[in-house]
Protein backbone atom coordinates (compact mmCIF):
# COMPACT_ATOMS: atom_id res chain seq x y z
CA UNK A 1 52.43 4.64 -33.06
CA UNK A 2 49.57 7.34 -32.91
CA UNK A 3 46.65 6.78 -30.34
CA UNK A 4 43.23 5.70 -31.76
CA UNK A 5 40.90 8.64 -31.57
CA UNK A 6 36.68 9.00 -31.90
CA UNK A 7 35.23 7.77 -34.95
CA UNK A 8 33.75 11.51 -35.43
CA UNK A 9 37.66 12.71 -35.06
CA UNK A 10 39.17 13.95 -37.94
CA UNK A 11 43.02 11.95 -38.04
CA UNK A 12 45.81 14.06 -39.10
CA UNK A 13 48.03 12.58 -42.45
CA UNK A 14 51.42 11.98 -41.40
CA UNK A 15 54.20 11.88 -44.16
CA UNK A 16 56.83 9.47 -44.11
CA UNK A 17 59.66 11.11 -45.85
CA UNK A 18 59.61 14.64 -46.87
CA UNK A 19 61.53 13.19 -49.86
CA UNK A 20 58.03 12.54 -51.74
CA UNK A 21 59.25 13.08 -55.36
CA UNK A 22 62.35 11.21 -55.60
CA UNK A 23 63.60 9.87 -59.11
CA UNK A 24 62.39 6.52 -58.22
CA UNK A 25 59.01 7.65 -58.30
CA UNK A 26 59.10 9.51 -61.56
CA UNK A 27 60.44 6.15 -63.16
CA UNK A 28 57.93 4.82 -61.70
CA UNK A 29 55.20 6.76 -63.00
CA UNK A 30 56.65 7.54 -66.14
CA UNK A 31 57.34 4.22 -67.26
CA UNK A 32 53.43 2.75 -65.74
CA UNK A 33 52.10 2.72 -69.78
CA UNK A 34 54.28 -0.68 -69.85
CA UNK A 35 52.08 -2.19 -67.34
CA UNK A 36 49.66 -4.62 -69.41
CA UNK A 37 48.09 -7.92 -68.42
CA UNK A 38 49.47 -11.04 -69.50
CA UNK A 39 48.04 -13.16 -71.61
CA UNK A 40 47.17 -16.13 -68.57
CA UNK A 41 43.91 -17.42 -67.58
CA UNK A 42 44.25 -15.20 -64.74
CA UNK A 43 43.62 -12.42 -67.04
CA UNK A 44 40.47 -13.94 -68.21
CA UNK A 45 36.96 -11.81 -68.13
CA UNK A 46 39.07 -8.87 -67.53
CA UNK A 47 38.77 -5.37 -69.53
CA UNK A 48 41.05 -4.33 -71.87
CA UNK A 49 43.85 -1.37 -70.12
CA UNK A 50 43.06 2.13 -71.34
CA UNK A 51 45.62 3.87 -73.93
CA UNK A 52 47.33 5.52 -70.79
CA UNK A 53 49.51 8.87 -71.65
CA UNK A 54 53.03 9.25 -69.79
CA UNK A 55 52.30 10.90 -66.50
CA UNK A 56 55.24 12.64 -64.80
CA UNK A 57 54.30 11.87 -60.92
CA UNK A 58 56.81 15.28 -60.38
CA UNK A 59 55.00 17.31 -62.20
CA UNK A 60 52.12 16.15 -61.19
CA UNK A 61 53.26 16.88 -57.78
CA UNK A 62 53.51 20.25 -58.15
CA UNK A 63 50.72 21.11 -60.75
CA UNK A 64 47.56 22.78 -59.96
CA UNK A 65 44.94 20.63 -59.54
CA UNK A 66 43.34 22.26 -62.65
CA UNK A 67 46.54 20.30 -64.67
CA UNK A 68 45.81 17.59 -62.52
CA UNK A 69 42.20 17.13 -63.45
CA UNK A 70 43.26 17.60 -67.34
CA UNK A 71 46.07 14.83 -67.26
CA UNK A 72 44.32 12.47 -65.59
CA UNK A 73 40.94 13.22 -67.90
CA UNK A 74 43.40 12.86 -71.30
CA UNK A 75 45.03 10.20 -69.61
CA UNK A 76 41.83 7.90 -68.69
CA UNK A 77 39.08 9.44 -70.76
CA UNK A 78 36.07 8.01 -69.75
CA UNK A 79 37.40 5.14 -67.18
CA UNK A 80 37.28 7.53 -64.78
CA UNK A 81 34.79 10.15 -63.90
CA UNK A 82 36.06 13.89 -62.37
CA UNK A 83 34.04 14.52 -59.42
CA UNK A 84 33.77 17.73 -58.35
CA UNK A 85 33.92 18.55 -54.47
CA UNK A 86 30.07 19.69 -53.94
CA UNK A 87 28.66 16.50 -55.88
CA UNK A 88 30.73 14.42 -53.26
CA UNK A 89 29.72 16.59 -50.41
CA UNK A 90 25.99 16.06 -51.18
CA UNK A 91 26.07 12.15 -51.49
CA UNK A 92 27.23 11.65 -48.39
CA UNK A 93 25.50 14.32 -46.84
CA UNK A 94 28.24 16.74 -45.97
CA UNK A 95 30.78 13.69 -44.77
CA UNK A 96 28.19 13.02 -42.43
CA UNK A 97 29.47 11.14 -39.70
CA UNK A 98 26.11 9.07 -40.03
CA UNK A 99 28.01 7.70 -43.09
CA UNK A 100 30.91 6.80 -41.74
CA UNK A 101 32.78 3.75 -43.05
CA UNK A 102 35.75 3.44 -41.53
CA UNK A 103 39.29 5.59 -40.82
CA UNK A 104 43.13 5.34 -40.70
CA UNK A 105 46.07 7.39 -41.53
CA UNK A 106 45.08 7.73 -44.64
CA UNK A 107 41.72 10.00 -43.63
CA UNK A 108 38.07 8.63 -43.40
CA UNK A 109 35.97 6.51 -45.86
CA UNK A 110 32.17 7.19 -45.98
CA UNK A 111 29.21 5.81 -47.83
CA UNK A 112 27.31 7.60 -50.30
CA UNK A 113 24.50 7.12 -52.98
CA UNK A 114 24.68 8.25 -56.65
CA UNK A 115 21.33 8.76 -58.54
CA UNK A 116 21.25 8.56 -61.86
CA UNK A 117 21.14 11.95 -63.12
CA UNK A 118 24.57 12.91 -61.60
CA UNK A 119 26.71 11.54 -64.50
CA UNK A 120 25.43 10.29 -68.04
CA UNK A 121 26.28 6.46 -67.76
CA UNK A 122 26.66 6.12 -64.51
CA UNK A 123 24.26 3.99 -63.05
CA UNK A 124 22.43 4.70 -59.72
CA UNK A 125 24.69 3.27 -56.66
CA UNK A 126 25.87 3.03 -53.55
CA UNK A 127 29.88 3.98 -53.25
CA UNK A 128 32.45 4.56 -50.65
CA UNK A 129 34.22 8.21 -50.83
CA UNK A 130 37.60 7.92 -49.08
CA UNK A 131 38.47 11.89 -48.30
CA UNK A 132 42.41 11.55 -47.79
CA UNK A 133 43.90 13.99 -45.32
CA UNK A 134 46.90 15.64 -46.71
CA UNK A 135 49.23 17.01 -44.83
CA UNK A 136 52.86 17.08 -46.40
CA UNK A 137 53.12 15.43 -50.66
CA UNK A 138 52.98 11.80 -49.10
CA UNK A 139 49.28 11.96 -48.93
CA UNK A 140 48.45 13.50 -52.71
CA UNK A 141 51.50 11.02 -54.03
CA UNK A 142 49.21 7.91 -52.13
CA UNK A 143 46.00 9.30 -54.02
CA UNK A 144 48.21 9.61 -57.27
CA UNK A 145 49.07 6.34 -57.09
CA UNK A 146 45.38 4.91 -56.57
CA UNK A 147 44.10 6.49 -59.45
CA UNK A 148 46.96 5.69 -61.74
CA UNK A 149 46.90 2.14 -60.66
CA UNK A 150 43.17 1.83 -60.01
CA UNK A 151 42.48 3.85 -63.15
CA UNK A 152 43.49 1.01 -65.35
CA UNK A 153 43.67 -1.98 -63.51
CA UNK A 154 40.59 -4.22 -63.58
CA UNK A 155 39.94 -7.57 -62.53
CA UNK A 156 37.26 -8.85 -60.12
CA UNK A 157 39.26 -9.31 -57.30
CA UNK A 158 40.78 -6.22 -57.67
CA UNK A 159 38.10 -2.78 -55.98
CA UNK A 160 36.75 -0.83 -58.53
CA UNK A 161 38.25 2.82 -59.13
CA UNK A 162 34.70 5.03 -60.22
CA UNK A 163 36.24 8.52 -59.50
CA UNK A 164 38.30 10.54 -57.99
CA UNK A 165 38.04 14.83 -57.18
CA UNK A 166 40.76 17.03 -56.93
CA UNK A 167 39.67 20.44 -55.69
CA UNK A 168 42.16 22.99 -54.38
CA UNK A 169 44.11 21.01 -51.43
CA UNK A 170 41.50 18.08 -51.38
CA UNK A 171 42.24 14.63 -52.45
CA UNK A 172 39.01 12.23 -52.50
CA UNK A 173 38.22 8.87 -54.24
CA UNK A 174 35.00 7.14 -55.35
CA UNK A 175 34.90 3.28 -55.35
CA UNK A 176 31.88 0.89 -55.58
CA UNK A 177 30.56 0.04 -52.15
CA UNK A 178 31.75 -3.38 -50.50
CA UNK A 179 28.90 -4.24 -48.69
CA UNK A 180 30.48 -6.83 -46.21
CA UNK A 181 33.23 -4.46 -45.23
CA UNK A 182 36.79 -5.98 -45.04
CA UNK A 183 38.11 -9.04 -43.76
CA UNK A 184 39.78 -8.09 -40.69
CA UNK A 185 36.39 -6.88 -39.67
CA UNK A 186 34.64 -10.75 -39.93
CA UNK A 187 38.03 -12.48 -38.23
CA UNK A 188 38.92 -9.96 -35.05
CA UNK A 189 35.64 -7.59 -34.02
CA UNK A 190 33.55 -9.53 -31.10
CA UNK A 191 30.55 -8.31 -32.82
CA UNK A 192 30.48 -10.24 -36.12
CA UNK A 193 29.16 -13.58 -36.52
CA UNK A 194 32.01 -16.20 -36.97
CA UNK A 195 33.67 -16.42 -40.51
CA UNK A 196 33.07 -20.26 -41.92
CA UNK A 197 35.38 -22.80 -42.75
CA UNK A 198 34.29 -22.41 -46.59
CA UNK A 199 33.73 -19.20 -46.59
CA UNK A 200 36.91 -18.58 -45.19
CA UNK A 201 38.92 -20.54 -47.85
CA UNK A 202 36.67 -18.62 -50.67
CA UNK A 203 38.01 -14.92 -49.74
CA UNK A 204 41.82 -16.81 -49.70
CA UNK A 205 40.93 -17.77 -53.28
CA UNK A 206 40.05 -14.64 -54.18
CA UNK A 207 42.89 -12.40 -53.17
CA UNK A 208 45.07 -14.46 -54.23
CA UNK A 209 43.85 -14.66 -57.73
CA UNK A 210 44.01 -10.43 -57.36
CA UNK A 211 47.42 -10.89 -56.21
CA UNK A 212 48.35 -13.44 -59.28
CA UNK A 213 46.48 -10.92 -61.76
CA UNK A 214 49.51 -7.70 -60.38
CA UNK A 215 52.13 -9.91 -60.58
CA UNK A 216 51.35 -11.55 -63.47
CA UNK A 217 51.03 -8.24 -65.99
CA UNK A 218 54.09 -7.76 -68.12
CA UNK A 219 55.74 -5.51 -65.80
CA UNK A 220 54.75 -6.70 -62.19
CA UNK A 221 52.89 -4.78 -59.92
CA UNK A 222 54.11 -4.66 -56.57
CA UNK A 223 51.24 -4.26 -53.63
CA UNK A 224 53.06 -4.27 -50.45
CA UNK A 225 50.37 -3.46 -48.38
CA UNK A 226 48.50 -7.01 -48.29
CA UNK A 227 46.97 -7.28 -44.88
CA UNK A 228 42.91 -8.48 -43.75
CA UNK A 229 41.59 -4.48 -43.64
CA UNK A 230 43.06 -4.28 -46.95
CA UNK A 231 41.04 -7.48 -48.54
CA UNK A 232 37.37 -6.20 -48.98
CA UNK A 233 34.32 -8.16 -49.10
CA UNK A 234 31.20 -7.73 -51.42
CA UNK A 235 27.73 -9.36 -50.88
CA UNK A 236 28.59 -12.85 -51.85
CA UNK A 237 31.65 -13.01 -49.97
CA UNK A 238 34.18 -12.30 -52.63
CA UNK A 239 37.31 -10.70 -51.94
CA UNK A 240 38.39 -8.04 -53.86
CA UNK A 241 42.16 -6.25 -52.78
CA UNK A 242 42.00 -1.96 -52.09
CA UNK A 243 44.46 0.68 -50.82
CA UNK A 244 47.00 0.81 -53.93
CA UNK A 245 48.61 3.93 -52.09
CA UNK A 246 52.11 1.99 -51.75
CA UNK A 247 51.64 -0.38 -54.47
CA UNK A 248 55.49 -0.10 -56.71
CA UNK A 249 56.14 -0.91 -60.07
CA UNK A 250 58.43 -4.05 -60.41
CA UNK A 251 62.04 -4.87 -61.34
CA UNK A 252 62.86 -3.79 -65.09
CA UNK A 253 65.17 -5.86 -67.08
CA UNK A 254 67.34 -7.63 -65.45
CA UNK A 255 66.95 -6.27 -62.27
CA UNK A 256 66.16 -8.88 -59.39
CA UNK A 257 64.38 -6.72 -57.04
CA UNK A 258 62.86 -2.68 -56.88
CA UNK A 259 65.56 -1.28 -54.02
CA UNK A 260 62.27 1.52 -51.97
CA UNK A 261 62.04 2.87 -48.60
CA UNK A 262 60.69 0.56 -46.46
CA UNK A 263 56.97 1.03 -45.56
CA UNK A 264 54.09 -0.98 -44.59
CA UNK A 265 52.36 -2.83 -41.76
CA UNK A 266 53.73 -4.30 -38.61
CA UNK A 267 53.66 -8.59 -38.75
CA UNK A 268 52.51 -8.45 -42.50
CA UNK A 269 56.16 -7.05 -44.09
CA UNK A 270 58.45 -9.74 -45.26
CA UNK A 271 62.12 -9.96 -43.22
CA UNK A 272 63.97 -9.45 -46.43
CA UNK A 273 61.99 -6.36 -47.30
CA UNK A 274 62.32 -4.56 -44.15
CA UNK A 275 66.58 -5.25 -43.48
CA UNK A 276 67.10 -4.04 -46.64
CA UNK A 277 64.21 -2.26 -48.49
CA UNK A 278 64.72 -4.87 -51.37
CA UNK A 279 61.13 -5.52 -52.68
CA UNK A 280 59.88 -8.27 -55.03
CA UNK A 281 56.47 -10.14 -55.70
CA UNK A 282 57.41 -12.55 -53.42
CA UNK A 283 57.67 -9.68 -50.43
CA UNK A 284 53.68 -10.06 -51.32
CA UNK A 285 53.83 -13.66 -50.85
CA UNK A 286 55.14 -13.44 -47.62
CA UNK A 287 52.15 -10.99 -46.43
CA UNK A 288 50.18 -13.54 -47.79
CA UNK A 289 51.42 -16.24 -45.79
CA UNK A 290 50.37 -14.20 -42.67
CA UNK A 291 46.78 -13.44 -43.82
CA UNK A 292 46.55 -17.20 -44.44
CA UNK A 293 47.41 -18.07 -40.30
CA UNK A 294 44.61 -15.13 -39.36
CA UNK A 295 42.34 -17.17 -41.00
CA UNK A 296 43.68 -20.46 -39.81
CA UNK A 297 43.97 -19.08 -36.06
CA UNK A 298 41.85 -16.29 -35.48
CA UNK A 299 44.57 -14.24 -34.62
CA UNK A 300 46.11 -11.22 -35.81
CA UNK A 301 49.28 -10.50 -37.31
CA UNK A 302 50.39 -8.78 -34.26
CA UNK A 303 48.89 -8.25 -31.01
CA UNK A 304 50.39 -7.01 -27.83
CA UNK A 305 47.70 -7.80 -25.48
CA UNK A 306 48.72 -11.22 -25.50
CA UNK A 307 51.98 -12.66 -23.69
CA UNK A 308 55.24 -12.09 -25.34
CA UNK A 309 55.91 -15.04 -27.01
CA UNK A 310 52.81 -15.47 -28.14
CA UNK A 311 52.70 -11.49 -29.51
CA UNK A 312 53.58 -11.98 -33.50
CA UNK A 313 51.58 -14.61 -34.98
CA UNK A 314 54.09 -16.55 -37.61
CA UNK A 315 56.76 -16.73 -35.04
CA UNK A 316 53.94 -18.54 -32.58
CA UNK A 317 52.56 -20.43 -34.84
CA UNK A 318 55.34 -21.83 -36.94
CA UNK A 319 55.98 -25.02 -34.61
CA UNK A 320 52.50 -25.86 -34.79
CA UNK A 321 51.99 -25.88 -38.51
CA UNK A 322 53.86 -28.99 -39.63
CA UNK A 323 51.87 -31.43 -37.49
CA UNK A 324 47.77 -32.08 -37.56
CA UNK A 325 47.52 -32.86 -33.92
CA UNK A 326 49.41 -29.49 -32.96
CA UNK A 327 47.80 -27.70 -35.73
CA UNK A 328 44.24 -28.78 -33.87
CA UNK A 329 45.66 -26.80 -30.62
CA UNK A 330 46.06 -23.22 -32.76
CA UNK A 331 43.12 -23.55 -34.80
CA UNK A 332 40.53 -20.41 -34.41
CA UNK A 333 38.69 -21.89 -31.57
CA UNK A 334 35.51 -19.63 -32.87
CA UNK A 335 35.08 -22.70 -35.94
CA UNK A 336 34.45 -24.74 -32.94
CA UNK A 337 35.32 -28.00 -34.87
CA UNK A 338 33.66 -27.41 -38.24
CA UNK A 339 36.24 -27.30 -41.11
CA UNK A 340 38.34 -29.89 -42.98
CA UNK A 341 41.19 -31.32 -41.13
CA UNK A 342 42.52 -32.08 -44.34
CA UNK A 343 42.34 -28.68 -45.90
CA UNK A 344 43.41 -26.89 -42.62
CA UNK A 345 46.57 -29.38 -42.39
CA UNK A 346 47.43 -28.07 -46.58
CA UNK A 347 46.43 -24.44 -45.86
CA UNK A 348 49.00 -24.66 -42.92
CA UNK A 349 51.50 -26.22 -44.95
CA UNK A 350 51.05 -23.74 -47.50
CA UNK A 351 51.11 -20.82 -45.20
CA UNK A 352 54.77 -21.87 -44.06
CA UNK A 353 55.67 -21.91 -47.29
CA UNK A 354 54.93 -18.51 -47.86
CA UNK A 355 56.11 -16.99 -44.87
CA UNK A 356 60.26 -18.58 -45.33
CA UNK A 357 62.43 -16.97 -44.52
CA UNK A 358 63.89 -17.22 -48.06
CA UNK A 359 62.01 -15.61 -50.44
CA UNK A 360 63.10 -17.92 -53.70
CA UNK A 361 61.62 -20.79 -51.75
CA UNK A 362 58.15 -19.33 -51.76
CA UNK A 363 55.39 -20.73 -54.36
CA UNK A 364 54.43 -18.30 -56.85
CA UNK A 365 50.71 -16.90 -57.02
CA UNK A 366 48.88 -18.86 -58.98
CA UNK A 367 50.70 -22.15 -57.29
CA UNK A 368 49.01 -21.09 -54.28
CA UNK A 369 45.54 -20.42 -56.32
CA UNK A 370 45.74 -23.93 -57.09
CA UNK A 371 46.56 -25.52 -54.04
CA UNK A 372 44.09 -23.59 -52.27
CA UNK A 373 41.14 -24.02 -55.17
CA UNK A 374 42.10 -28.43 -54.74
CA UNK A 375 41.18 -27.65 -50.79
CA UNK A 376 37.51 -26.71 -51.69
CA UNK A 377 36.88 -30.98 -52.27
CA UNK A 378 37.57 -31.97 -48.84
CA UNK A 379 34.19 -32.73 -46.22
CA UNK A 380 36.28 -34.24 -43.08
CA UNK A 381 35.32 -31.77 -40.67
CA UNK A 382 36.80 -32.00 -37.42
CA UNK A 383 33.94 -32.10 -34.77
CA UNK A 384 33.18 -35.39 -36.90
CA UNK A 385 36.08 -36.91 -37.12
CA UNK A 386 37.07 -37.14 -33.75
CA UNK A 387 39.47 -34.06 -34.11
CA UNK A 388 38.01 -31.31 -31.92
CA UNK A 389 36.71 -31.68 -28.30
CA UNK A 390 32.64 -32.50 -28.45
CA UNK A 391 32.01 -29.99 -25.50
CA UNK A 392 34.13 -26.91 -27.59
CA UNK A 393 31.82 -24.47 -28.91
CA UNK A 394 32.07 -21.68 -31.36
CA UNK A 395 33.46 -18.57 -29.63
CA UNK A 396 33.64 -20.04 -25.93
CA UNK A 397 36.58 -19.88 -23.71
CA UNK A 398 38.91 -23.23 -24.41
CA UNK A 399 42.25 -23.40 -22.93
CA UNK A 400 44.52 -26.77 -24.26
CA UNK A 401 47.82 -27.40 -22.43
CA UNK A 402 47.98 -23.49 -22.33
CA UNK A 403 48.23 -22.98 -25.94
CA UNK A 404 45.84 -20.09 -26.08
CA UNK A 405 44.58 -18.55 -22.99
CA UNK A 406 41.37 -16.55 -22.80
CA UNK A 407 41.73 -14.73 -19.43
CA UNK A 408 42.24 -11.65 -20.80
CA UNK A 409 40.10 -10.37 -23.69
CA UNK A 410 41.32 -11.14 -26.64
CA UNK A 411 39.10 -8.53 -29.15
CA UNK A 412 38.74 -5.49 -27.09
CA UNK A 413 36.01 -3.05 -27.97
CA UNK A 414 38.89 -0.37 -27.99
CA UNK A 415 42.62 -0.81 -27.66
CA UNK A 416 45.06 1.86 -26.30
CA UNK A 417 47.18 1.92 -29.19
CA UNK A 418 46.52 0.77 -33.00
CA UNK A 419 49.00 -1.76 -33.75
CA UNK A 420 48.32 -2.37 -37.66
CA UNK A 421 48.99 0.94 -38.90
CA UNK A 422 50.12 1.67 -42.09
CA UNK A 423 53.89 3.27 -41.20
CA UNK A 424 56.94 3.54 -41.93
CA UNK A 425 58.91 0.14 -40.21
């Protein structure tokens, strides 16, 4: 695990294999034009996919980014619009860390503002430029991957793709700007105000219909990186799912599973996935399942400031889920009493669902749209129903037969080591 450094401090891009172009990856990418949207009400409101030209992700690889920037601009047309380093430079004032977004392995994100003269139909507005550092052909295969997937993939739970530059050795992407920031954000940092019961089951709703809409295109799409910093928030609170850089292609034919090296986040990665590297939409279930208990608890997916059994969250929290008066005892003690006992008690249920251990015993996506959509009904919160303590307030200390245990800080201003890192497991 690397060491957090400054917010100013430029993080170095670590490969995980050296292997970048294997032929896995060039059926992958050569094969993406089969990758339409079914014909479901999920699909609804969304735009047609471009025409999209076969893109060899070797070639690409090794190309100049001159054949780079003419691929992707036969490829997408005008989807996508070709940045060019200096424009990017000057809306965000030189990477200014005054604009600073956010960081992780994958380099930093900062916000910028387009006017309206910079491109003919594009509209004056604020965007986020993620500048990847590359170091190694992980990092320019993770950008690839964005803008092929991002490039014609649209749905409104899914971040919009604007733009993307490649200049000599630099790799940067231009989405629209999320105003609320991600999830992980609103549940774990002491600053924010706590997330609401409703609001709470909203942003569910929402990534999981972005979810349904990836695996439900004629040839599945894969995101295996679902985690909260991953699930983005705009002004009204709806969720919309980022960071395609390890999303896979699925199964063909009559192939059960896509066989991949085995990379994601700690406490979000399904078991099956990471003994054997077999991955399947349901490996995204599974991460879903987990984000559903940070909501429920207030607790992240991992967390090694807390005692050891009490360290990953679904093995904690799985003997508590089956049962409304245990359930009561993990519940994020921050809600202080005000959401449905009801719909916590089905959201529980659900989340153990998704996190089995056996991955053909986990619903599909848009099961789990519906059961959480038939939660929105119920009003039996439980500070009025006699469920929570009366003296328990939002975000003060409460300590239940030493089920959670607030001696220690629980969201540090700054932690030693980063423990959701996107890494090889």
């Amino acid at each position: 695990m690397k060491h957090q450094t400054p917010a100013s401090a430029k993080k170095q891009w670590r490969p995980f294999t050296a292997n970048c172009c294997s032929a896995e990856d060039r059926a992958v990418f050569g094969n993406f034009s089969r990758c339409r949207t079914s014909k479901s009400d999920l699909s609804k409101n969304v735009a047609p996919l471009p025409s999209f030209r076969r893109l060899s992700f070797s070639d690409l690889s090794r190309s100049s980014s001159m054949r780079i920037n003419e691929d992707l601009a036969q490829s997408f047309g005008g989807d996508l619009y070709d940045f060019q380093l200096s424009e990017l430079r000057a809306i965000t004032q030189n990477f200014s860390s005054h604009f600073l977004l956010g960081e992780g392995g994958f380099g930093t994100v900062h916000k910028g503002y387009i006017d309206d003269n910079m491109r003919q139909g594009l509209k004056a507005q604020a965007v986020a430029v993620k500048l990847l550092d590359i170091e190694g052909l992980q990092g320019h295969r993770e950008w690839l991957a964005e803008v092929i997937f991002l490039g014609q993939l649209r749905h409104p739970n899914l971040v919009r793709l604007i733009g993307y530059c490649c200049e000599d050795e630099e790799r940067l992407l231009v989405y629209e700007f999320m105003p609320r920031g991600s999830l992980e954000n609103h549940l774990f940092k002491r600053i924010s105000m706590c997330l609401p019961w409703g609001t709470r089951l909203k942003v569910a709703i929402g990534a999981a219909k972005g979810l349904a809409f990836l695996h439900g295109a004629e040839k599945p799409v894969i995101y295996r990186d679902f985690k909260t910093s991953n699930i983005l928030l705009d002004s009204d609170f709806t969720a919309k799912l980022s960071d395609f850089g390890l999303a896979k292609m699925g199964p063909e034919g009559s192939k059960s599973h896509v066989t991949t090296r085995v990379m994601g986040t700690y406490g979000y990665a399904a078991p099956e996935y990471v003994s054997t590297g077999h991955l399947t939409t349901k490996s995204d279930v599974y991460s879903f399942g987990v984000v559903l208990l940070e909501l429920l608890t207030g607790r992240r997916a991992v967390d090694k400031i807390r005692p050891k059994n009490e360290q990953n969250l679904v093995d904690w929290a799985k003997p508590y889920l089956a049962s409304s008066r245990k359930l009561r005892c993990i519940m994020d003690p921050r809600l202080g009493g005000q959401y449905s006992v009801r719909g916590a008690k089905d959201m529980a249920a659900l989340a153990l669902q998704c996190v089995n251990m056996q991955p053909r015993d986990r619903p599909r996506m848009p099961t789990v749209i519906d059961t959480l959509e038939g939660l929105q009904q119920f009003k039996d919160m439980a500070v009025s129903c006699g469920q929570w303590p009366a003296a328990a307030k939002p975000g003060k200390s409460t300590e239940r037969r030493g089920v959670y245990r607030r001696s220690s800080p629980v969201f540090p201003a700054k932690r030693g080591l980063k423990l959701e890192q996107k890494m090889q497991l």
